[in-house]
PDB file of N, CA and C in Angstrom:
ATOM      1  N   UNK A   1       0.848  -1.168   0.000  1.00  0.00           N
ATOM      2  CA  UNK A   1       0.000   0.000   0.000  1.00  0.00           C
ATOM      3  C   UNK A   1       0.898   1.237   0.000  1.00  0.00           C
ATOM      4  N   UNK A   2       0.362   2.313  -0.451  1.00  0.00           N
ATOM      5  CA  UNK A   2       1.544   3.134  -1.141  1.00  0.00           C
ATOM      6  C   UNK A   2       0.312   4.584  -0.369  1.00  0.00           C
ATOM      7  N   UNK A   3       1.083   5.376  -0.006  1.00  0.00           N
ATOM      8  CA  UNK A   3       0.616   6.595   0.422  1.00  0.00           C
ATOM      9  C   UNK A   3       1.322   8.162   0.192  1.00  0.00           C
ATOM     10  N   UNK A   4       0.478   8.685  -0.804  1.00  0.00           N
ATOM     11  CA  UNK A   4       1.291  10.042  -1.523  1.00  0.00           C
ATOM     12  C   UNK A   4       1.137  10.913  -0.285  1.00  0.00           C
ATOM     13  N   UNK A   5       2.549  11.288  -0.274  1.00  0.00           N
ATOM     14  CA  UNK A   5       3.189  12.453   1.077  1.00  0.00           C
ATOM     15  C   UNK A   5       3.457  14.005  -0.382  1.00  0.00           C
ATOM     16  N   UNK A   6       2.826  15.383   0.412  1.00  0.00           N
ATOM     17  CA  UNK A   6       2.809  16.321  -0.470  1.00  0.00           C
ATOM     18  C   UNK A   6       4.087  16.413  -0.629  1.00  0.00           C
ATOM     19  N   UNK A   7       4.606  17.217  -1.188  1.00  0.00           N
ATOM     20  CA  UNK A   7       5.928  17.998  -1.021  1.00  0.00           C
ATOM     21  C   UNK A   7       6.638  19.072  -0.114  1.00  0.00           C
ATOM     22  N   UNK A   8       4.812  19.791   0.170  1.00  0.00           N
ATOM     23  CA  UNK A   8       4.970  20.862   1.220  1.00  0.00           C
ATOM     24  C   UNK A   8       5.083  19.947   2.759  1.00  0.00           C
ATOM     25  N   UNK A   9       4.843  18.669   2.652  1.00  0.00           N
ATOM     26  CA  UNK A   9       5.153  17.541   3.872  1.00  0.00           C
ATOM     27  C   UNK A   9       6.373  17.081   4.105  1.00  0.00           C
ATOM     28  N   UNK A  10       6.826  17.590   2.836  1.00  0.00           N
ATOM     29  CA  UNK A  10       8.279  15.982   3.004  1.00  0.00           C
ATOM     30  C   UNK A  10       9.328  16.588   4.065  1.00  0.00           C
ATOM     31  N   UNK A  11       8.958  17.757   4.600  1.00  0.00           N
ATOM     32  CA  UNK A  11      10.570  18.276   5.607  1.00  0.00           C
ATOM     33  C   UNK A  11       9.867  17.725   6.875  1.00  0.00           C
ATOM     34  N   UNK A  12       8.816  17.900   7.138  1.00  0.00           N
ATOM     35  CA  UNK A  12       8.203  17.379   8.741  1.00  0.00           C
ATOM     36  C   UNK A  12       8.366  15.476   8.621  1.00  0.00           C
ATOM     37  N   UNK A  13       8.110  15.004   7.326  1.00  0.00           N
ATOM     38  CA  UNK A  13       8.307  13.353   7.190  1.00  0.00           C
ATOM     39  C   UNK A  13      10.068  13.300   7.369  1.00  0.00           C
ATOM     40  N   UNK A  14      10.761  13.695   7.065  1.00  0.00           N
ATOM     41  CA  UNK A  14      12.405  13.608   7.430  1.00  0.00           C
ATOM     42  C   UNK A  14      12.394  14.031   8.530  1.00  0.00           C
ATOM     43  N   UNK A  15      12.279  15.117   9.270  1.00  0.00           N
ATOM     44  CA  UNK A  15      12.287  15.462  10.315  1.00  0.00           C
ATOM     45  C   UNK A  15      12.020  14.180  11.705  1.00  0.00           C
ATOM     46  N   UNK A  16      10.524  13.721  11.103  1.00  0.00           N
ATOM     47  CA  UNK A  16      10.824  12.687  11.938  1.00  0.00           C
ATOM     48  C   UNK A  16      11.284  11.585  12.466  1.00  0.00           C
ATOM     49  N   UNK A  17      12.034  11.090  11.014  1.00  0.00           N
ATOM     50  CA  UNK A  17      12.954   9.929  10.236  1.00  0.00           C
ATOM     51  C   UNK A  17      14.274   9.944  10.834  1.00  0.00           C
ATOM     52  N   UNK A  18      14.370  11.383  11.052  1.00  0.00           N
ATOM     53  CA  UNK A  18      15.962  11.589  11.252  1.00  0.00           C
ATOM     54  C   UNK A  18      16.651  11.851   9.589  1.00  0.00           C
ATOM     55  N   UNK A  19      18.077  12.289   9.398  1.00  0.00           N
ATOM     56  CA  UNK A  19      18.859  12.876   8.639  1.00  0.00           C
ATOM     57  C   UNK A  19      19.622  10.950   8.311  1.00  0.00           C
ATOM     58  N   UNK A  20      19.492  10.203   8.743  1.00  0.00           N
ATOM     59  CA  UNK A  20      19.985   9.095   7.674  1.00  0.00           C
ATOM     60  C   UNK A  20      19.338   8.543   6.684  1.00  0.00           C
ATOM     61  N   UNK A  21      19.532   8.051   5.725  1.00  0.00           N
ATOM     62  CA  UNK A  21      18.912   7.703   4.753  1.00  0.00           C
ATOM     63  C   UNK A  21      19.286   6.953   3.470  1.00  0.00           C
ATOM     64  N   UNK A  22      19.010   6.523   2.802  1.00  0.00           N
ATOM     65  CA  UNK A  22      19.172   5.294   1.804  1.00  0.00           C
ATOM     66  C   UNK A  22      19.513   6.712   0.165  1.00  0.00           C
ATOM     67  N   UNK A  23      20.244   6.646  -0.227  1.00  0.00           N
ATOM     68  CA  UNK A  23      20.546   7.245  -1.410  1.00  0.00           C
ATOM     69  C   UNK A  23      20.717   5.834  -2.676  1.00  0.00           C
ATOM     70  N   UNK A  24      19.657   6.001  -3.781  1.00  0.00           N
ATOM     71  CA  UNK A  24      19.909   4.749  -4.812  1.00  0.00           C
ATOM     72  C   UNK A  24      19.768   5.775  -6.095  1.00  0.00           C
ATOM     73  N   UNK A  25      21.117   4.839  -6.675  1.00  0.00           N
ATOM     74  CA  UNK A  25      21.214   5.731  -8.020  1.00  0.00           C
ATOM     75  C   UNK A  25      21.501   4.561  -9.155  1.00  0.00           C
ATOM     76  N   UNK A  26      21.659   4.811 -10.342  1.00  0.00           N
ATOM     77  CA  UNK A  26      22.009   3.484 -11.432  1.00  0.00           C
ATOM     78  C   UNK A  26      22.582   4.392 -12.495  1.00  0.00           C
ATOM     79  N   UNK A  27      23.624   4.140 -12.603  1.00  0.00           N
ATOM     80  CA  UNK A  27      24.256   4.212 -13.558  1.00  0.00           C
ATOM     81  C   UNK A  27      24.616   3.002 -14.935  1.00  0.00           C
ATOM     82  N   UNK A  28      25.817   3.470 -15.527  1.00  0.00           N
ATOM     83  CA  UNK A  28      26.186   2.272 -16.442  1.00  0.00           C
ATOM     84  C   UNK A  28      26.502   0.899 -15.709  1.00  0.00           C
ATOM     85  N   UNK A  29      27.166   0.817 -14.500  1.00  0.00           N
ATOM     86  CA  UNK A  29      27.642  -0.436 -13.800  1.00  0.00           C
ATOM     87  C   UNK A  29      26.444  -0.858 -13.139  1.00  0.00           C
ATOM     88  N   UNK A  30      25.152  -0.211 -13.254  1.00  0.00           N
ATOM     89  CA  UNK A  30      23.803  -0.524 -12.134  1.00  0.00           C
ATOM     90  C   UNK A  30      23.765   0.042 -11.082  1.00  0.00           C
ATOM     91  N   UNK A  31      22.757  -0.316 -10.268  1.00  0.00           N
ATOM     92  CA  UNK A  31      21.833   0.649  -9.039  1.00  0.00           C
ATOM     93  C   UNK A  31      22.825   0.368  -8.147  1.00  0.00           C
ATOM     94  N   UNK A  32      23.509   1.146  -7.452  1.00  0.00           N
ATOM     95  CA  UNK A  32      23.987   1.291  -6.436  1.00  0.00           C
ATOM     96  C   UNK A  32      22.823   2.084  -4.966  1.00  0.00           C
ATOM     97  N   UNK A  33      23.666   1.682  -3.910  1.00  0.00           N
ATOM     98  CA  UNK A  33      22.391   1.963  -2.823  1.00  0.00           C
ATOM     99  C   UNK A  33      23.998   2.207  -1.496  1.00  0.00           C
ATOM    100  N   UNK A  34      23.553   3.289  -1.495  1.00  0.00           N
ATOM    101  CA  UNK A  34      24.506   3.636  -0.172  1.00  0.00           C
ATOM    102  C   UNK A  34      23.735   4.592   1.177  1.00  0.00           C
ATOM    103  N   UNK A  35      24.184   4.477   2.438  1.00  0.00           N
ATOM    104  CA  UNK A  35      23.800   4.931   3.368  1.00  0.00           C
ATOM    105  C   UNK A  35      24.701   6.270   3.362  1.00  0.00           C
ATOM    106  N   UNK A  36      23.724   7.644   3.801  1.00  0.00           N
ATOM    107  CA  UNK A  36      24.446   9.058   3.897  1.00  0.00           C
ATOM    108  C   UNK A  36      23.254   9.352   5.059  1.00  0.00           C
ATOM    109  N   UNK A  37      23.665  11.058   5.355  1.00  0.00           N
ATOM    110  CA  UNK A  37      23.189  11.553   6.305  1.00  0.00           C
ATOM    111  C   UNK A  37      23.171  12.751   4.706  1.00  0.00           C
ATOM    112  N   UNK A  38      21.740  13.640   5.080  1.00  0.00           N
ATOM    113  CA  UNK A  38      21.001  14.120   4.447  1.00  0.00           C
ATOM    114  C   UNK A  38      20.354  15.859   5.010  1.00  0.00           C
ATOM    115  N   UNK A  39      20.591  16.708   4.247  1.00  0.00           N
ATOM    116  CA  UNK A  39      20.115  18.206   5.632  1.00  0.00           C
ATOM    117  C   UNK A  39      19.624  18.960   4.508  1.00  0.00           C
ATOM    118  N   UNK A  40      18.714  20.074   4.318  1.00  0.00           N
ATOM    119  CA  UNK A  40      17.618  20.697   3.767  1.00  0.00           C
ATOM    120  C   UNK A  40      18.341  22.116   3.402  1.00  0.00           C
ATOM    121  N   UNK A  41      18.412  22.368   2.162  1.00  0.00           N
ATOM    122  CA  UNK A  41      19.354  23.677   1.918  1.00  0.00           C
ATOM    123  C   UNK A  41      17.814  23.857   1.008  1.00  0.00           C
ATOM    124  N   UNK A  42      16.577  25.188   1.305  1.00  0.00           N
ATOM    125  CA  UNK A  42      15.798  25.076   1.247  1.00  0.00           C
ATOM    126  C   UNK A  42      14.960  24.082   1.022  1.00  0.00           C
ATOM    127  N   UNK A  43      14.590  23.838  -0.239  1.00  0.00           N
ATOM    128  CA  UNK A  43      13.315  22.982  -0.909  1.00  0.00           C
ATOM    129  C   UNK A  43      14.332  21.941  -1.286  1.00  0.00           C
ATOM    130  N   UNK A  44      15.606  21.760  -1.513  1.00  0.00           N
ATOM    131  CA  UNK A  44      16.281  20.575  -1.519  1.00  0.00           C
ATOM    132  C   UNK A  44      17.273  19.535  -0.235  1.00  0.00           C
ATOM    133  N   UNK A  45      17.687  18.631  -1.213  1.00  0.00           N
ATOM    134  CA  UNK A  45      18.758  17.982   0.040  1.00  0.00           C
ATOM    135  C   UNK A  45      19.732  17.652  -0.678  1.00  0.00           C
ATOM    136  N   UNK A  46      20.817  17.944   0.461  1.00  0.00           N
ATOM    137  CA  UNK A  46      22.233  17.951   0.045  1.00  0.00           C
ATOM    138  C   UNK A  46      22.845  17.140   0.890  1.00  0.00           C
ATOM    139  N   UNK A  47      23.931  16.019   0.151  1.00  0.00           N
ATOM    140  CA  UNK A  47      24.619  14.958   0.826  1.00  0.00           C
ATOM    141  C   UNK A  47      25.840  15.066   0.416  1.00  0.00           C
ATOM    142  N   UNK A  48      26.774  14.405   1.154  1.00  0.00           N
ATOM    143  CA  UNK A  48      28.029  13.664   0.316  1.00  0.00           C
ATOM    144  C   UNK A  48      28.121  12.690   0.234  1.00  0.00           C
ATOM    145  N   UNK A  49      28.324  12.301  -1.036  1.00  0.00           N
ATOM    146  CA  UNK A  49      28.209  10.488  -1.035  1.00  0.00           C
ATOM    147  C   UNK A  49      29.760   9.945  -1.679  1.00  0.00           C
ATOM    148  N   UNK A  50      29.407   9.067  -2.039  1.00  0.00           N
ATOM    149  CA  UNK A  50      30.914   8.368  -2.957  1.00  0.00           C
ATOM    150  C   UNK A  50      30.780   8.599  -4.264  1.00  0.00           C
ATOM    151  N   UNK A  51      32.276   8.089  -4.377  1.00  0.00           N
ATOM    152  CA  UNK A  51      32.451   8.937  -6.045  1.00  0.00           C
ATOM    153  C   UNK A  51      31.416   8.083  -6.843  1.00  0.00           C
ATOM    154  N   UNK A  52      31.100   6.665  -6.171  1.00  0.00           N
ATOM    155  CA  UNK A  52      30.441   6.067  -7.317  1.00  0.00           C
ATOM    156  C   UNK A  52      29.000   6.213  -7.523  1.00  0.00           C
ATOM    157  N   UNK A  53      28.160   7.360  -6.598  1.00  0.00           N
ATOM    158  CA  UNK A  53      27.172   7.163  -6.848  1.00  0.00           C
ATOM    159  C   UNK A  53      27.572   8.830  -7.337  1.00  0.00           C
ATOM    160  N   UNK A  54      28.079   9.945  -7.199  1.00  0.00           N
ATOM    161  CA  UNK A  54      28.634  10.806  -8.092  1.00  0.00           C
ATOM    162  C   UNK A  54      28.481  10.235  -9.790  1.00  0.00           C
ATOM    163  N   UNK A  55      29.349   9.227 -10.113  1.00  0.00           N
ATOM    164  CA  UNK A  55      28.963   9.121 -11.349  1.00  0.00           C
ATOM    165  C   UNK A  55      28.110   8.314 -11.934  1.00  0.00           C
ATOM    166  N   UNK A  56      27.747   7.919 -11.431  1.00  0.00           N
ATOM    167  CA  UNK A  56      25.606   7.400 -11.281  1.00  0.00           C
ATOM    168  C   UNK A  56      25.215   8.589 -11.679  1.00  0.00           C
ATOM    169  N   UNK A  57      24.803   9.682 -10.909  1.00  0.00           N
ATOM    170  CA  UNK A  57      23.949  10.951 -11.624  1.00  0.00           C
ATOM    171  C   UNK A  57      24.341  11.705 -12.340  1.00  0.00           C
ATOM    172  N   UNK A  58      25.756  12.126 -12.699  1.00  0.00           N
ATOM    173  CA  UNK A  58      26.498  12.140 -13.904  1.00  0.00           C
ATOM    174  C   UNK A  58      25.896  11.500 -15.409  1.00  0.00           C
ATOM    175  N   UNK A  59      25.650  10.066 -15.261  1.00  0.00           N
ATOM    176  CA  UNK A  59      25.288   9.482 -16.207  1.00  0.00           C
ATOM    177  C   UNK A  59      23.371   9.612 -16.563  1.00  0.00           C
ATOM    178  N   UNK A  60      22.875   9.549 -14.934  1.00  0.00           N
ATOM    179  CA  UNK A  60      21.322   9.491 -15.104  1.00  0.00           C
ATOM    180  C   UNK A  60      21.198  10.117 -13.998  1.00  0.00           C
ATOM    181  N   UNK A  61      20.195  11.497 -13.495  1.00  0.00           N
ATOM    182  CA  UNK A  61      20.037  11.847 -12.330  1.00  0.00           C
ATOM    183  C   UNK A  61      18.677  11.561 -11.700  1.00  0.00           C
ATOM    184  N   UNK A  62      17.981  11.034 -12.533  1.00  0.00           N
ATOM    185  CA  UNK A  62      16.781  10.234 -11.101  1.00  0.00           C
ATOM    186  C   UNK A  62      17.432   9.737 -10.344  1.00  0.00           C
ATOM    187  N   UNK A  63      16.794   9.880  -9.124  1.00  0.00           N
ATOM    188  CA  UNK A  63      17.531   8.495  -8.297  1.00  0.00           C
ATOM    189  C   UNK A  63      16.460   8.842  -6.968  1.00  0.00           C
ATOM    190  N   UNK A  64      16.204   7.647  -5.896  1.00  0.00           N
ATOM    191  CA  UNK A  64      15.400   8.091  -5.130  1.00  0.00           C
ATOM    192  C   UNK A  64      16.393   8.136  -3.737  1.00  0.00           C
ATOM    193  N   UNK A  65      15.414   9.010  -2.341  1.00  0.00           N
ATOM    194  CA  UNK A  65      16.235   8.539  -1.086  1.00  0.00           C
ATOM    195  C   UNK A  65      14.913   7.461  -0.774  1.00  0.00           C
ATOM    196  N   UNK A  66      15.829   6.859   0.820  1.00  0.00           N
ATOM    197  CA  UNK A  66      14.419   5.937   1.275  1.00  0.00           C
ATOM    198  C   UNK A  66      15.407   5.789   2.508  1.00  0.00           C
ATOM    199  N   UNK A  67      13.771   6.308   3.796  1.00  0.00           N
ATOM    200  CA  UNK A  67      14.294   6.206   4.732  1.00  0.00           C
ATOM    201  C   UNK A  67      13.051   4.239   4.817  1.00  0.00           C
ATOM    202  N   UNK A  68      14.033   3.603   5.641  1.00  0.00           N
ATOM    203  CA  UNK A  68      12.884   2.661   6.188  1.00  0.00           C
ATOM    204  C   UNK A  68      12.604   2.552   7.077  1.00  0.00           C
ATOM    205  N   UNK A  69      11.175   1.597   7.013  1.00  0.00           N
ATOM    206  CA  UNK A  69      10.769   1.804   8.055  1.00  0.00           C
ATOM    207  C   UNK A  69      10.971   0.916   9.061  1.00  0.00           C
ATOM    208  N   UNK A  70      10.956   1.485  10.461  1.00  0.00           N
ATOM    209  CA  UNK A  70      11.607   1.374  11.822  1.00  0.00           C
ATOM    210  C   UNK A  70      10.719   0.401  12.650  1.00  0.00           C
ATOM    211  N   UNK A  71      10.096  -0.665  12.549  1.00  0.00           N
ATOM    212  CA  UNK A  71       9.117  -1.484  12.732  1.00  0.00           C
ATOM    213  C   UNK A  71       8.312  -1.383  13.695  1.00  0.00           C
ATOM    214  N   UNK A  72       8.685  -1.110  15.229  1.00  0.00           N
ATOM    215  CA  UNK A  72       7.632  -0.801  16.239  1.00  0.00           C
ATOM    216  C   UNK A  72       7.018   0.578  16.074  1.00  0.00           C
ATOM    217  N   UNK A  73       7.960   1.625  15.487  1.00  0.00           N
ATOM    218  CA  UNK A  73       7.895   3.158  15.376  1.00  0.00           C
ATOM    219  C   UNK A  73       6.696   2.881  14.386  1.00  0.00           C
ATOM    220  N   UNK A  74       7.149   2.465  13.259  1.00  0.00           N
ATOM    221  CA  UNK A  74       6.207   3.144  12.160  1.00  0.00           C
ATOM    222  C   UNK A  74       6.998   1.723  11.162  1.00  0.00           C
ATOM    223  N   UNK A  75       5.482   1.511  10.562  1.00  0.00           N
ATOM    224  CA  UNK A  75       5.715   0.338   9.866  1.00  0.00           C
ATOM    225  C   UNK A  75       5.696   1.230   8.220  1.00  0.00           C
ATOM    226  N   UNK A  76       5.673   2.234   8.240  1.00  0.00           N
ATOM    227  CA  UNK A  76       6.109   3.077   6.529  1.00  0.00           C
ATOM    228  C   UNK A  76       6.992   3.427   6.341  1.00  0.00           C
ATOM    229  N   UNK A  77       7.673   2.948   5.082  1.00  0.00           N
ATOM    230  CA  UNK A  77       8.573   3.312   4.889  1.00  0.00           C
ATOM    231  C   UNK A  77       8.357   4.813   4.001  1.00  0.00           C
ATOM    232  N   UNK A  78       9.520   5.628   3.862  1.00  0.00           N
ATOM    233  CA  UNK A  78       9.325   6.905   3.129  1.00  0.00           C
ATOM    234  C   UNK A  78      10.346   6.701   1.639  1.00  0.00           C
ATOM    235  N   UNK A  79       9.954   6.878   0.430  1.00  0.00           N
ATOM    236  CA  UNK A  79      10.762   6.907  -0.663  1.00  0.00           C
ATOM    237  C   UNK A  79      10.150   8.578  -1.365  1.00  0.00           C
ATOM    238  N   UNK A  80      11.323   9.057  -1.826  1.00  0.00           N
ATOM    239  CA  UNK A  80      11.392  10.110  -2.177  1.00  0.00           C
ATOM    240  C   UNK A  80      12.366  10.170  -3.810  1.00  0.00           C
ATOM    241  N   UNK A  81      11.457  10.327  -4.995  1.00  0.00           N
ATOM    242  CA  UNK A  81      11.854  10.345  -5.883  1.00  0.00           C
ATOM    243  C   UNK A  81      12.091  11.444  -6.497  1.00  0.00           C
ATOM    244  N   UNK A  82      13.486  12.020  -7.068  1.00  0.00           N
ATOM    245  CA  UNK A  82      13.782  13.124  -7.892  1.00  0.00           C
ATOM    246  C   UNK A  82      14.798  13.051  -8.883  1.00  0.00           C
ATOM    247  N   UNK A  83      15.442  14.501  -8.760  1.00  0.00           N
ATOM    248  CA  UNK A  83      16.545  14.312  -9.769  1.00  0.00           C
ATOM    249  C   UNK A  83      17.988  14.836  -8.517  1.00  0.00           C
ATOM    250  N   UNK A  84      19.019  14.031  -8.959  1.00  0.00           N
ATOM    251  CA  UNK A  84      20.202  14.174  -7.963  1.00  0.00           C
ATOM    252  C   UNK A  84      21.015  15.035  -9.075  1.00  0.00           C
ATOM    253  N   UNK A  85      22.403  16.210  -8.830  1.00  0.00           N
ATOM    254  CA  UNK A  85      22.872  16.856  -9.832  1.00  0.00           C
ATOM    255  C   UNK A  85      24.432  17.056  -8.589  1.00  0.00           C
ATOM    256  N   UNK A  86      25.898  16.672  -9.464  1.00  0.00           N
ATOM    257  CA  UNK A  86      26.929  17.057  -8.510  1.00  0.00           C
ATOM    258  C   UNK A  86      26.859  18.782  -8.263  1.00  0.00           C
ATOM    259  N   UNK A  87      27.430  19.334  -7.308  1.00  0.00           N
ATOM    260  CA  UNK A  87      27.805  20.384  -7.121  1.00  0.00           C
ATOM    261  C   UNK A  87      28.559  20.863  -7.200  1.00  0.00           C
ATOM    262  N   UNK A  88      28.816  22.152  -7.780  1.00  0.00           N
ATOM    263  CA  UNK A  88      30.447  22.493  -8.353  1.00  0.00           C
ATOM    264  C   UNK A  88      31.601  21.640  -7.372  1.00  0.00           C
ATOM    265  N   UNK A  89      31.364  21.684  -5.856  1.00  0.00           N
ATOM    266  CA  UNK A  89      33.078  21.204  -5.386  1.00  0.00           C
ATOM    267  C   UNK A  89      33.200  20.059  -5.596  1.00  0.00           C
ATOM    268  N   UNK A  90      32.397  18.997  -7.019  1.00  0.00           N
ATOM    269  CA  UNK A  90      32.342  17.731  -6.674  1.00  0.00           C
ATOM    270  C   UNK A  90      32.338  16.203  -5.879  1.00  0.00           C
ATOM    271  N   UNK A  91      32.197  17.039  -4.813  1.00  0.00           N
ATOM    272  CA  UNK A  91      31.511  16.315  -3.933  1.00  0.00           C
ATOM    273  C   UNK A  91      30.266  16.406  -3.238  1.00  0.00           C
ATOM    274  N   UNK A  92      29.572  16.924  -3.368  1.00  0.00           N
ATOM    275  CA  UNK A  92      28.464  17.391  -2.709  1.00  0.00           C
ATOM    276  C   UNK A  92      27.607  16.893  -4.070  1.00  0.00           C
ATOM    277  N   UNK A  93      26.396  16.472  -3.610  1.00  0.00           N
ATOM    278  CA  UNK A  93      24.936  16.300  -4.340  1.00  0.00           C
ATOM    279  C   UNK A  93      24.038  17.105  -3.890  1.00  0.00           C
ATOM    280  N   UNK A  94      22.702  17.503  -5.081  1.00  0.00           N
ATOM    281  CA  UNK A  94      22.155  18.055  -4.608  1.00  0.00           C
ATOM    282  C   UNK A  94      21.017  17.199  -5.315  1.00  0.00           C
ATOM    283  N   UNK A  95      19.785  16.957  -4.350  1.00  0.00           N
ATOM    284  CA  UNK A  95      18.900  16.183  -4.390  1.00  0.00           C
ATOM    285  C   UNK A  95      17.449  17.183  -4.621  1.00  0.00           C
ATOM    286  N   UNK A  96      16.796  16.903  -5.926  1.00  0.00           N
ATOM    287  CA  UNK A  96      15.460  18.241  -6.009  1.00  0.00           C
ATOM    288  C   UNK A  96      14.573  17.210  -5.904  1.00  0.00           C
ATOM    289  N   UNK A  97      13.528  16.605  -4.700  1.00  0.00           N
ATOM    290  CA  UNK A  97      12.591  16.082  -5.083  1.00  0.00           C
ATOM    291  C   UNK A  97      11.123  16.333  -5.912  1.00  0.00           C
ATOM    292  N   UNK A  98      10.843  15.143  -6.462  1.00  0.00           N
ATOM    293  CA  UNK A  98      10.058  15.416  -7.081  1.00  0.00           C
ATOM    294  C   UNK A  98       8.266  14.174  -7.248  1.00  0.00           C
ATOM    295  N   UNK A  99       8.472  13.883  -6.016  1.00  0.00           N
ATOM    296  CA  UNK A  99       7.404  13.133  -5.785  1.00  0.00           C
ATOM    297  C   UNK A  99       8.007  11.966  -4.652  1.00  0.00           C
ATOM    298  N   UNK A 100       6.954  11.729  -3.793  1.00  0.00           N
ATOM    299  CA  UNK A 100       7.136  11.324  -2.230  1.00  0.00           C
ATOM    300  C   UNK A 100       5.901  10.515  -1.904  1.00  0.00           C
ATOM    301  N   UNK A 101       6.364   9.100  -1.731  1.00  0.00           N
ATOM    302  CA  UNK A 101       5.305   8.141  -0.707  1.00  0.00           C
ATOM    303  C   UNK A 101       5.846   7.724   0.523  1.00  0.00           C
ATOM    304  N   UNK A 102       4.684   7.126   1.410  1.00  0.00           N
ATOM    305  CA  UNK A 102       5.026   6.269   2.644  1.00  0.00           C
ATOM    306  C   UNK A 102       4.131   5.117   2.062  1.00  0.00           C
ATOM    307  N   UNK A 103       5.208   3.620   2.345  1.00  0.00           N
ATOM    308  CA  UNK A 103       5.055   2.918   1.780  1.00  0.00           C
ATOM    309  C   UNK A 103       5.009   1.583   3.052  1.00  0.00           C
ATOM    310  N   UNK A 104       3.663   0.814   2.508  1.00  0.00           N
ATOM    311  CA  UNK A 104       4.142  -0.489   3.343  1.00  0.00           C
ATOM    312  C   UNK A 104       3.872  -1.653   2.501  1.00  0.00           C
ATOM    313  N   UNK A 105       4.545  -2.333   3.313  1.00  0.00           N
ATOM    314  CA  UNK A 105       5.524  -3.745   2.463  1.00  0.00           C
ATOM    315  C   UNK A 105       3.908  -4.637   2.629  1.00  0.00           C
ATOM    316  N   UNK A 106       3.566  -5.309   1.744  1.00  0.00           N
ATOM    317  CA  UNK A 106       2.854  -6.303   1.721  1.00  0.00           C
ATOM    318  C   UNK A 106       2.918  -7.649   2.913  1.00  0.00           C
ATOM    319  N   UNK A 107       2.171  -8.071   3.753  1.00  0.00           N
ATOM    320  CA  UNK A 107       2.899  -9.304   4.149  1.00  0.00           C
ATOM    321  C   UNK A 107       2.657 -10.677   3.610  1.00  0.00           C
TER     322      UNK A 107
END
């Protein structure tokens, strides 16, 4: 079951998630999935990740975050789909979302 979170929602849904989070990107070598910590430079989010998911959005910049979910807390998980773009000091990402569910797993 899939539940659309607005956009004007998604800082109070992180907020309560906490700043860690699932960064997945795919490039030419495939979807890579790494753990970062995540903070709100207005309407976006900005991480540092590894070079290899750097050239993941280089090549394709969809990519989603996903916090999961924490099982006694909250059985939804949050996925947040946009476009990821490097930042001039090449290291830094900048994440523009562009559509947001809370999601639960079938049993």
């Amino acid at each position: 079951m899939s539940i659309r979170v607005e956009l004007a929602d998604l800082p109070g849904q992180v907020e309560e998630r906490g700043r860690a989070a699932y960064l997945i990107t795919c490039g030419q070598d495939g979807p890579k999935v790494v753990a970062l910590t995540v903070a709100w430079d207005g309407t976006d989010l900005v991480m540092t990740p590894g070079r290899g998911s750097l050239t993941n959005v280089q090549a394709a910049a969809n990519a989603t975050l996903l916090w999961p979910s924490e099982g006694g807390r909250s059985d939804l998980s949050l996925l947040v789909d946009g476009t990821a773009n490097a930042e001039d000091d090449g290291e830094r990402l900048r994440f523009v979302p562009a559509s947001a569910i809370q999601h639960v797993a079938r049993s």
